[in-house]
N, C-alpha and C. Protein backbone atom coordinates (compact mmCIF):
# COMPACT_ATOMS: atom_id res chain seq x y z
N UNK A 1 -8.80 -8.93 0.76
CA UNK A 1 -8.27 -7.71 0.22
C UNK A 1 -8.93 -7.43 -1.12
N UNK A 2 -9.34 -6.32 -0.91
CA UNK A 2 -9.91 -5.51 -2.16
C UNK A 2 -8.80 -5.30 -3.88
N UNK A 3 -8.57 -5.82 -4.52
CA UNK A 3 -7.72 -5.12 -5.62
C UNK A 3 -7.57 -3.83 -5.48
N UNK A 4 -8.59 -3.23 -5.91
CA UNK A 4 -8.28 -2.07 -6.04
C UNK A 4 -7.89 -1.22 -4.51
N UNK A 5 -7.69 -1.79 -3.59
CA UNK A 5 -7.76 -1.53 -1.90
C UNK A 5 -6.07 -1.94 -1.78
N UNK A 6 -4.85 -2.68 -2.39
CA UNK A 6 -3.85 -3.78 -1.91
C UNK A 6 -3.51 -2.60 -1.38
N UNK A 7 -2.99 -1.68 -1.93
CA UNK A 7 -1.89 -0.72 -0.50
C UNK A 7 -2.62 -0.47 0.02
N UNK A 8 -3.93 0.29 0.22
CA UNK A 8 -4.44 0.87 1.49
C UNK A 8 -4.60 -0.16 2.54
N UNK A 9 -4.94 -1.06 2.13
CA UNK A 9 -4.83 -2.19 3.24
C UNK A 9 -3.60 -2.69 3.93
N UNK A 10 -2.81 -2.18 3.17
CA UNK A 10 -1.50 -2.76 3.61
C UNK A 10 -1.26 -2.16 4.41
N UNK A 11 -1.42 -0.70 4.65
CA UNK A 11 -1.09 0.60 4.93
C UNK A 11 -1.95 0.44 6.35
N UNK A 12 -3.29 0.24 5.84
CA UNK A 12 -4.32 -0.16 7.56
C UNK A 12 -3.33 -1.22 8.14
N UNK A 13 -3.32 -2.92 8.16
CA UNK A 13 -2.67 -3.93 8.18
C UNK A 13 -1.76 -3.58 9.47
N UNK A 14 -0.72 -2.44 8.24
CA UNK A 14 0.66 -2.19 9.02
C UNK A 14 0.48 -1.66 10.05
N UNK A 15 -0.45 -0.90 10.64
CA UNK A 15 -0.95 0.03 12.04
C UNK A 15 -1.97 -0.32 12.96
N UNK A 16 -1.71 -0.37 13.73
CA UNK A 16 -2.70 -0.73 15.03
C UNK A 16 -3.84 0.14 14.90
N UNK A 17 -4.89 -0.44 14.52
CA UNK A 17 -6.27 0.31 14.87
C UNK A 17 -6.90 0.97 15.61
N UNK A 18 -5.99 1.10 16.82
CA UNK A 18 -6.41 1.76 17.77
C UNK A 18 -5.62 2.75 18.38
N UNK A 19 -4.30 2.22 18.69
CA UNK A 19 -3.20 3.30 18.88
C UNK A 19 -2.60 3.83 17.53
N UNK A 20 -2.52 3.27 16.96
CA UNK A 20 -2.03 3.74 15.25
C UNK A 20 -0.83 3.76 15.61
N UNK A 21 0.06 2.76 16.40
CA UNK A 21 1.68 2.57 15.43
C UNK A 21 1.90 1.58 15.15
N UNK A 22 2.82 2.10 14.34
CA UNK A 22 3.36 0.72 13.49
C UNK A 22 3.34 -0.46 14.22
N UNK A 23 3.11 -1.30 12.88
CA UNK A 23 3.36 -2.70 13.63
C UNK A 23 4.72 -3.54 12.85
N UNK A 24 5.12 -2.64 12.21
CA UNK A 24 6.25 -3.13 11.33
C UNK A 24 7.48 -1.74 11.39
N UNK A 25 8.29 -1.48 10.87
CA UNK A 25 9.34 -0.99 10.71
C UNK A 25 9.02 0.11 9.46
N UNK A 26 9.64 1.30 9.67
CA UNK A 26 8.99 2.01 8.54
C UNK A 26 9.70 1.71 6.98
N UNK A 27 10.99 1.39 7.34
CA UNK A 27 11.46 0.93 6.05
C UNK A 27 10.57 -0.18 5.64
N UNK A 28 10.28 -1.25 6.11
CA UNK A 28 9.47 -2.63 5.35
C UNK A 28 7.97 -2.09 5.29
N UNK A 29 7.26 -0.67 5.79
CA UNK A 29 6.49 -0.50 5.23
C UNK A 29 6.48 0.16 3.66
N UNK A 30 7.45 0.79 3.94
CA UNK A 30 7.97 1.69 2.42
C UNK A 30 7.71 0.68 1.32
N UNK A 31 8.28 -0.80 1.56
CA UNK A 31 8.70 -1.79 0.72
C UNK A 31 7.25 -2.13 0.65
N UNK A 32 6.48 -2.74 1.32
CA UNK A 32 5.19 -3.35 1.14
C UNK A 32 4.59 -2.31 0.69
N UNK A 33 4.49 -0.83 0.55
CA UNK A 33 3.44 0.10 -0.08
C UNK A 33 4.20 -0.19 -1.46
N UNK A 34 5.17 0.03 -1.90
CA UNK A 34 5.52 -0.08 -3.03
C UNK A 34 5.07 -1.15 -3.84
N UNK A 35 5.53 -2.32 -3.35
CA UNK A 35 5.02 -3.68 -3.49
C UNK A 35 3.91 -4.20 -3.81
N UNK A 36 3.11 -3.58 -2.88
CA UNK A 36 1.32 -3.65 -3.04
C UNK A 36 0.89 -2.95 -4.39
N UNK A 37 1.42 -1.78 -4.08
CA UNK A 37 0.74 -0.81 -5.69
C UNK A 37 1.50 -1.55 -6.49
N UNK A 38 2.33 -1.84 -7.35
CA UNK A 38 3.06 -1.74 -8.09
C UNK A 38 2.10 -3.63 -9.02
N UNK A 39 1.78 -4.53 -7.09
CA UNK A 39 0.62 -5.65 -7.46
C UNK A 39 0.01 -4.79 -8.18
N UNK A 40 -0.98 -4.33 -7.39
CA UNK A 40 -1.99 -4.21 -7.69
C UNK A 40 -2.13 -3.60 -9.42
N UNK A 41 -1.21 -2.85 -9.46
CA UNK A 41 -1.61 -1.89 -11.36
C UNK A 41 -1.36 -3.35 -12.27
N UNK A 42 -0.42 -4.17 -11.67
CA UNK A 42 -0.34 -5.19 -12.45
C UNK A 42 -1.67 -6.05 -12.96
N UNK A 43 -1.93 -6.74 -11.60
CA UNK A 43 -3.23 -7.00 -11.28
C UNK A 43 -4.17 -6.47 -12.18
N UNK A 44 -4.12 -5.11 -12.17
CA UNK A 44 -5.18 -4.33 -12.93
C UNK A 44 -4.79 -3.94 -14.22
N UNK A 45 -3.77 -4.93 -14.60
CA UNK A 45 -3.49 -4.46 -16.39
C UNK A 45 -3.10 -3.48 -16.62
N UNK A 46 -2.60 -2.10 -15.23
CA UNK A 46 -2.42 -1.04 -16.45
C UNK A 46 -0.81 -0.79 -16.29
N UNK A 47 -0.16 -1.81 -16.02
CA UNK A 47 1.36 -2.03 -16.17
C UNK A 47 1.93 -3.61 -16.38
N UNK A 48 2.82 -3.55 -16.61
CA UNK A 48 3.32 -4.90 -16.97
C UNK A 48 5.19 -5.09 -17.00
N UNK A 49 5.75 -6.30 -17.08
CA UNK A 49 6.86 -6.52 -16.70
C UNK A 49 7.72 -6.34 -18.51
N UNK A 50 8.59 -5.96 -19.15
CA UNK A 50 8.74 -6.18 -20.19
C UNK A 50 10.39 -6.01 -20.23
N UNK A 51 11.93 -6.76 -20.75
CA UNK A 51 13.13 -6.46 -20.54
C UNK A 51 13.18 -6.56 -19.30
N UNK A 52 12.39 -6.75 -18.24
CA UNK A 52 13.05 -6.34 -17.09
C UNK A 52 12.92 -5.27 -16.56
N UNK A 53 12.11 -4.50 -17.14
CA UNK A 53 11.05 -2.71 -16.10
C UNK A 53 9.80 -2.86 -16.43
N UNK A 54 9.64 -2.08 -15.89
CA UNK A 54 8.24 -1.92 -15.36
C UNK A 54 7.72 -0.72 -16.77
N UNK A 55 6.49 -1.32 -17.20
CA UNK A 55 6.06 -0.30 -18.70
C UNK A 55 4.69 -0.20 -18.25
N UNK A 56 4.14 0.82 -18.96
CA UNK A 56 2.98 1.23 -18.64
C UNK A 56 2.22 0.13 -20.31
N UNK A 57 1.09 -0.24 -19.81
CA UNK A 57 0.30 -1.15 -21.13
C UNK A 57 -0.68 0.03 -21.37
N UNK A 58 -1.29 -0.49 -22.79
CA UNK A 58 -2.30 -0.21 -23.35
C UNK A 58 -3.95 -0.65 -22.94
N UNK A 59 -3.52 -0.70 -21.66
CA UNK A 59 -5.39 -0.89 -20.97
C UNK A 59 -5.84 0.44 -20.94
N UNK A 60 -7.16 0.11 -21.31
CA UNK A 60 -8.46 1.16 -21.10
C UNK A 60 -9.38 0.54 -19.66
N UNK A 61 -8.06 0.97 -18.80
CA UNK A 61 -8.82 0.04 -17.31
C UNK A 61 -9.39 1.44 -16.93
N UNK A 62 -10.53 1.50 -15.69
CA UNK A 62 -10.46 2.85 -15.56
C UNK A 62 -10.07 3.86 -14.85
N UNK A 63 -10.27 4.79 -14.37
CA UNK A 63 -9.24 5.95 -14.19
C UNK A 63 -9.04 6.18 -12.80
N UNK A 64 -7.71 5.87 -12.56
CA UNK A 64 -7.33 5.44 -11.39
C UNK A 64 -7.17 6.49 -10.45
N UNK A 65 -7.22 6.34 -9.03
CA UNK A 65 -7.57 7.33 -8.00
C UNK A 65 -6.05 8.10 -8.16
N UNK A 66 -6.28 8.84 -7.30
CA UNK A 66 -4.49 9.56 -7.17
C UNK A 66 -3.01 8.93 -6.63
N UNK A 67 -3.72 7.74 -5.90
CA UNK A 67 -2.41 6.85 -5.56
C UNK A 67 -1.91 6.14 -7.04
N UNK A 68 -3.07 5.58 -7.54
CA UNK A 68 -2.59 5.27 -8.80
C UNK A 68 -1.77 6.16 -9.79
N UNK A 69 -2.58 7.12 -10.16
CA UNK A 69 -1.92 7.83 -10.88
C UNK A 69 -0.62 8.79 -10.64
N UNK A 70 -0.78 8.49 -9.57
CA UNK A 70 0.91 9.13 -9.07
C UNK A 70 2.12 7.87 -9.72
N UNK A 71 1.79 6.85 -9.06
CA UNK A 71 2.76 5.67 -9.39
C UNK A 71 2.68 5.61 -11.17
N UNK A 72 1.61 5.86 -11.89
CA UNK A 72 1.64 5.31 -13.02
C UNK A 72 2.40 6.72 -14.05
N UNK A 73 2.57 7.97 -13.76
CA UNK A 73 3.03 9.12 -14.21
C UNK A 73 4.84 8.69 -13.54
N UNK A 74 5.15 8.03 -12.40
CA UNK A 74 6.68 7.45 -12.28
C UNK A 74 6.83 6.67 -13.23
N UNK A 75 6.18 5.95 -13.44
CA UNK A 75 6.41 4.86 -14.56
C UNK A 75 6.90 5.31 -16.00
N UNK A 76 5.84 5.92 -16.33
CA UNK A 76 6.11 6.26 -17.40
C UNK A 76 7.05 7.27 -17.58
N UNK A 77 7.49 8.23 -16.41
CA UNK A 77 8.69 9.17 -16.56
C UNK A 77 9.99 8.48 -16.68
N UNK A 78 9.74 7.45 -16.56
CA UNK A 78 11.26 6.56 -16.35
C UNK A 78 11.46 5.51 -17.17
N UNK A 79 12.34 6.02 -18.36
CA UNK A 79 12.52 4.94 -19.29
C UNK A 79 13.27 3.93 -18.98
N UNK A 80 14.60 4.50 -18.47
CA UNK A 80 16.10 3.34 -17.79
C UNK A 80 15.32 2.25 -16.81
N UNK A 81 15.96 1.30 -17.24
CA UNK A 81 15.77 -0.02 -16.28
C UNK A 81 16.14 0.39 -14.67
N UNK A 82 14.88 0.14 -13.90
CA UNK A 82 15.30 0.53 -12.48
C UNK A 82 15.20 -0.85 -11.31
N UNK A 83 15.98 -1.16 -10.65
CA UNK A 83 15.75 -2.20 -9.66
C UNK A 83 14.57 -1.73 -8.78
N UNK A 84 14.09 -3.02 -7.89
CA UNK A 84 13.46 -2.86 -7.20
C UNK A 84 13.62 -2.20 -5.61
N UNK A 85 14.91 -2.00 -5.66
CA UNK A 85 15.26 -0.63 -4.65
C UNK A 85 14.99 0.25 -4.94
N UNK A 86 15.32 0.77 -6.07
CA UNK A 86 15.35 2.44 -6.86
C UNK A 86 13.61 2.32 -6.41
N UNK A 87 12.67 2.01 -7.10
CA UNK A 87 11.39 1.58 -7.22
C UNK A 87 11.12 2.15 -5.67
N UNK A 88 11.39 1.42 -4.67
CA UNK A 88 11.26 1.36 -3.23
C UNK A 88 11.36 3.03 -2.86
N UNK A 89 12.87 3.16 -3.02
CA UNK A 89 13.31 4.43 -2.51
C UNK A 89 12.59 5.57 -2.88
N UNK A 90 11.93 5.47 -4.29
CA UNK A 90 11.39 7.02 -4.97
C UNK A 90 10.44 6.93 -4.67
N UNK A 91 9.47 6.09 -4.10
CA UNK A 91 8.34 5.90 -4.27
C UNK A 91 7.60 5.35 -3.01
N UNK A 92 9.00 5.20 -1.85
CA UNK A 92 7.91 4.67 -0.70
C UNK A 92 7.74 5.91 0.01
N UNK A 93 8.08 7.07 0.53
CA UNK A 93 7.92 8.03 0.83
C UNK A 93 6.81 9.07 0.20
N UNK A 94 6.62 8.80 -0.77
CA UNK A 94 5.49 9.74 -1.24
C UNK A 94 4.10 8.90 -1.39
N UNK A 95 4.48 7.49 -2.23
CA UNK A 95 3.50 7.02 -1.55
C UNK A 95 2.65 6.83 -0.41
N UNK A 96 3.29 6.35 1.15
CA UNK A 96 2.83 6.45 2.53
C UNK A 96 2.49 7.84 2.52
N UNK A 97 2.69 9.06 2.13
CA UNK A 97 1.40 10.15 2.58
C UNK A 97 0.59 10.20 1.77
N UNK A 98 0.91 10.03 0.67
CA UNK A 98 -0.61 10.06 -0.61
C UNK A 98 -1.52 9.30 0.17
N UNK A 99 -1.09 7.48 0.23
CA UNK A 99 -2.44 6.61 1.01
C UNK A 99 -2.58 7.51 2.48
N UNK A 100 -1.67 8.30 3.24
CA UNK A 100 -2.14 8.64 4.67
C UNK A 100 -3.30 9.06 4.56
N UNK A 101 -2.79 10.70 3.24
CA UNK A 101 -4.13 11.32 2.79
C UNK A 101 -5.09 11.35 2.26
N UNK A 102 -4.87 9.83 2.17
CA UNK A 102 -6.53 9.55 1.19
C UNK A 102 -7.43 8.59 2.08
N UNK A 103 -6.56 8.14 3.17
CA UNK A 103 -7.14 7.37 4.00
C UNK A 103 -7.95 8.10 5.28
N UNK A 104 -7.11 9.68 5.44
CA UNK A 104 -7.67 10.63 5.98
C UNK A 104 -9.20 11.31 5.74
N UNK A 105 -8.75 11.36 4.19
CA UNK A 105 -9.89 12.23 3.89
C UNK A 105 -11.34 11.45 3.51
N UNK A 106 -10.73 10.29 3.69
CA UNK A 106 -11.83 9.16 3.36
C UNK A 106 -12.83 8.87 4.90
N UNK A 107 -11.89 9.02 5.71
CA UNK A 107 -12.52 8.92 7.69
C UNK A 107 -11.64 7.87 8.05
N UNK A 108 -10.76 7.12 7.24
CA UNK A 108 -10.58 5.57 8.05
C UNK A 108 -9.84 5.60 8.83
N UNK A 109 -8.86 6.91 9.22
CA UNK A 109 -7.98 7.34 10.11
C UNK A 109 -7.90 8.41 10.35
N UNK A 110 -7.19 8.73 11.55
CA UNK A 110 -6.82 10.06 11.66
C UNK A 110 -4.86 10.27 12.46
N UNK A 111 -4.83 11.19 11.04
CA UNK A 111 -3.32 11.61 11.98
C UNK A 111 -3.01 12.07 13.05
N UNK A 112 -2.27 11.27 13.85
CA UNK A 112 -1.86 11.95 15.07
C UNK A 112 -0.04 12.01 15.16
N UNK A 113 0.55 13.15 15.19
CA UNK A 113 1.98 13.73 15.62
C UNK A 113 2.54 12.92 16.14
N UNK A 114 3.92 12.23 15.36
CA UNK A 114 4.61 11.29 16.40
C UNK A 114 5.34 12.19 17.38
N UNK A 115 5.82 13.41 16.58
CA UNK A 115 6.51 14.26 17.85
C UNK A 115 7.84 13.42 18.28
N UNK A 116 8.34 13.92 19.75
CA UNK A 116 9.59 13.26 20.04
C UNK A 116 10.64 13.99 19.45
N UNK A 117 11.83 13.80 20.52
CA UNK A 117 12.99 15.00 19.84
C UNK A 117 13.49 14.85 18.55
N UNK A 118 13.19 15.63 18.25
CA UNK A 118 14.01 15.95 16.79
C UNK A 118 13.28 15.53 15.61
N UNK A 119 11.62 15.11 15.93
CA UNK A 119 10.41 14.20 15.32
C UNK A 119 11.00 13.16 14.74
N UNK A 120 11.61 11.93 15.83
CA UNK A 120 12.01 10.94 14.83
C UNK A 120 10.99 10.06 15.24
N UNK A 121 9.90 10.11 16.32
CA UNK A 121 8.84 8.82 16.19
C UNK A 121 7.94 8.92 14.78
N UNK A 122 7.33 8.33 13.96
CA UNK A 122 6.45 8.45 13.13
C UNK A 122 5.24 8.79 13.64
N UNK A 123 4.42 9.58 12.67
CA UNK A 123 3.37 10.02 12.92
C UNK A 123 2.29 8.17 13.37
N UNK A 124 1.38 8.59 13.82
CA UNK A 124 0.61 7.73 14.47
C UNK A 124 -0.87 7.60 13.01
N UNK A 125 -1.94 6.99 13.49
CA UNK A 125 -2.82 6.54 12.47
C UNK A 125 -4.11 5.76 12.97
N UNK A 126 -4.56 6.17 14.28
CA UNK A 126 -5.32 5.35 15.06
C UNK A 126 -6.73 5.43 13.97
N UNK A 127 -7.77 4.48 14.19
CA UNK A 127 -8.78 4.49 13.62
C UNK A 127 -9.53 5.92 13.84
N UNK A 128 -9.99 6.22 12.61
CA UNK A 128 -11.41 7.33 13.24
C UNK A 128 -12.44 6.56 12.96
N UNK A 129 -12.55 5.33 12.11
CA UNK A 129 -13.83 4.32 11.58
C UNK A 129 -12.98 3.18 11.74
N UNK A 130 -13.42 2.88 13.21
CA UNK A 130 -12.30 1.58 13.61
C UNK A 130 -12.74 0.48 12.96
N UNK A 131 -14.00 0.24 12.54
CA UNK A 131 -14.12 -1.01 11.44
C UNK A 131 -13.93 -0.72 10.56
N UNK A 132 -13.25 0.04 9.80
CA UNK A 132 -12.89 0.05 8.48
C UNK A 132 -11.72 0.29 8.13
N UNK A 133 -10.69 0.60 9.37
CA UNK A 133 -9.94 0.65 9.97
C UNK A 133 -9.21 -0.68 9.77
N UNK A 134 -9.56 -1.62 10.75
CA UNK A 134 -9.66 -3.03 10.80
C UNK A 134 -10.24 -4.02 9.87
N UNK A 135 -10.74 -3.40 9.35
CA UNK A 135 -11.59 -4.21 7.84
C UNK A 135 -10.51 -5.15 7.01
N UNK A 136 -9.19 -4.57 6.39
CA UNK A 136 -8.24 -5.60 5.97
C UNK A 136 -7.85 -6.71 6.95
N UNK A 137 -7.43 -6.20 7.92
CA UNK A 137 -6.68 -7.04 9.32
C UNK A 137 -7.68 -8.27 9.16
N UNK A 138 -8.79 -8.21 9.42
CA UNK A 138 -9.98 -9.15 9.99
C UNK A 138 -10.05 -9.72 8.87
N UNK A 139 -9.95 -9.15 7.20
CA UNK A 139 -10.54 -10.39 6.50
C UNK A 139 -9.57 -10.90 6.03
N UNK A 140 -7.98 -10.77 5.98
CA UNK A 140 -6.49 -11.35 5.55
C UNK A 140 -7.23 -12.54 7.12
N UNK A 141 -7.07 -12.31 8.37
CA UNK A 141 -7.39 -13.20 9.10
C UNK A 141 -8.21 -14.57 9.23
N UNK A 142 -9.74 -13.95 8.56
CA UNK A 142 -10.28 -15.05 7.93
C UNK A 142 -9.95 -15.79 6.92
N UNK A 143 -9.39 -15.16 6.07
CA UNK A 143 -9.07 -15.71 4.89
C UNK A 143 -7.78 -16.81 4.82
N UNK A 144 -6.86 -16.46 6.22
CA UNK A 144 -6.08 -17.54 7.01
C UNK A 144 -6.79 -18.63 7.47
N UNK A 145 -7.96 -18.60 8.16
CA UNK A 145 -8.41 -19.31 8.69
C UNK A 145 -9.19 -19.98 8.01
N UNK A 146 -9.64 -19.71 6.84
CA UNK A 146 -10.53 -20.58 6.27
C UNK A 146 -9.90 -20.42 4.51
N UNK A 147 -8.93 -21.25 4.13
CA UNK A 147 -8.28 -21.34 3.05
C UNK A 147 -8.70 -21.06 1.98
N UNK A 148 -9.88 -21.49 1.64
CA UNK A 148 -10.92 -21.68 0.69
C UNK A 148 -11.54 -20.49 0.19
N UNK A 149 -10.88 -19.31 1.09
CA UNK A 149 -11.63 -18.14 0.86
C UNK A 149 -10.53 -16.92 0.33
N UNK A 150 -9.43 -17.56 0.52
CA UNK A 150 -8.24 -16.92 0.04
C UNK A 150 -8.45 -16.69 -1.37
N UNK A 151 -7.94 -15.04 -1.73
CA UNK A 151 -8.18 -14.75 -3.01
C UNK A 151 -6.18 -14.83 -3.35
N UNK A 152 -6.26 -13.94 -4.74
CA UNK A 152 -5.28 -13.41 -5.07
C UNK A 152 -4.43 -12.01 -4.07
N UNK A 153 -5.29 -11.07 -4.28
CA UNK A 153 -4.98 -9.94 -3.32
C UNK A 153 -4.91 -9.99 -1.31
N UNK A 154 -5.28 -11.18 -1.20
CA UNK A 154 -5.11 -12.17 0.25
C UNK A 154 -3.79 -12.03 -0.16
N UNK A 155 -3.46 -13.39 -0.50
CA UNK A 155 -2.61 -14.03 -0.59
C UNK A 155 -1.37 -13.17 -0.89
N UNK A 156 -1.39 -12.20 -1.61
CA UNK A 156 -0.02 -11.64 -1.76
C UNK A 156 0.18 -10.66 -0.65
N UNK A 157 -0.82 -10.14 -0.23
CA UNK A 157 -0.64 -9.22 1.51
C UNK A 157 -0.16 -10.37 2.42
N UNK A 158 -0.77 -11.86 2.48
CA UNK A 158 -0.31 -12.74 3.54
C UNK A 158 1.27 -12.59 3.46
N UNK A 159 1.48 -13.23 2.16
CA UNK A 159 3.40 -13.04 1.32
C UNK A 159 3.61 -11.56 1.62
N UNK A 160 3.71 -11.00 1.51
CA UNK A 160 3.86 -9.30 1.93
C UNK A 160 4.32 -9.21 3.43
N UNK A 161 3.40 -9.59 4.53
CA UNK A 161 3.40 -9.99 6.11
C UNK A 161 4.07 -10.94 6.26
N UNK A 162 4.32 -11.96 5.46
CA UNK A 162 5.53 -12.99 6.23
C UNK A 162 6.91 -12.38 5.49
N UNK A 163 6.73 -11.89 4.56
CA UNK A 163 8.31 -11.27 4.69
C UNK A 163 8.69 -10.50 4.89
């Protein structure tokens, strides 16, 4: 896993590459997109843990795509101490279409209509660049298989997938 990649990968990960549904539950994806970004800015210095919330730091990291900067403009709108539900709830829903649409406009998928009465299936996500598509899946896999190759951003998607 790429750092700067943890949700989008998570986001590939969570969907079948080929049929594009879920392979998880949409609530525990909500949780792992949240989860992942929230790594990853950490990861990348431009947030940090302080009292017990989440604060935006003084890095001159650089200028983060729109998934980022969506999450990092919540941050900073929100002074009150928030749990990691609140966190979840505001933020897994807008997150999962920001990465849909950036994963769209990038080629690595394409949306397809879950449809179904009353549209309660989720939209679908099959590959349009099925190796790149599959690109997280395959190297969290290796990186199982051969220990030694496990990074940081592995390892917390592996922890991410087993819970």
């Amino acid at each position: 896993m790429e750092r700067d990649e943890l949700a989008a990968g998570f986001f590939l990960i969570a969907h079948d590459e080929f049929s594009g549904k879920l392979r998880l539950s949409q609530e525990r994806l909500g949780c792992g997109l949240v989860a992942a970004e929230l790594a990853q800015l950490l990861v990348a210095g431009r947030i940090a843990i302080a009292d017990s919330r989440v604060v935006l730091t003084d890095s001159y990291a650089p200028e983060p795509n729109d998934v980022d900067a969506f999450v990092l403009e919540a941050v900073q709108g929100h002074m009150s101490v928030r749990t990691v539900r609140d966190w979840t709830e505001s933020l897994a829903e807008p997150l999962y279409e920001r990465i849909a649409y950036r994963l769209q406009a990038m080629g690595v998928v394409r949306r397809e209509s879950g449809g179904g009465l009353m549209r309660r299936k989720p939209d679908r996500f099959p590959g349009a660049d099925l190796l790149a598509a599959a690109r997280p899946r395959m190297r969290l896999e290796r990186m199982l298989r051969s220990p030694r190759e496990l990074d940081l951003p592995g390892a917390f998607t592996a922890a991410l997938l087993w819970a």
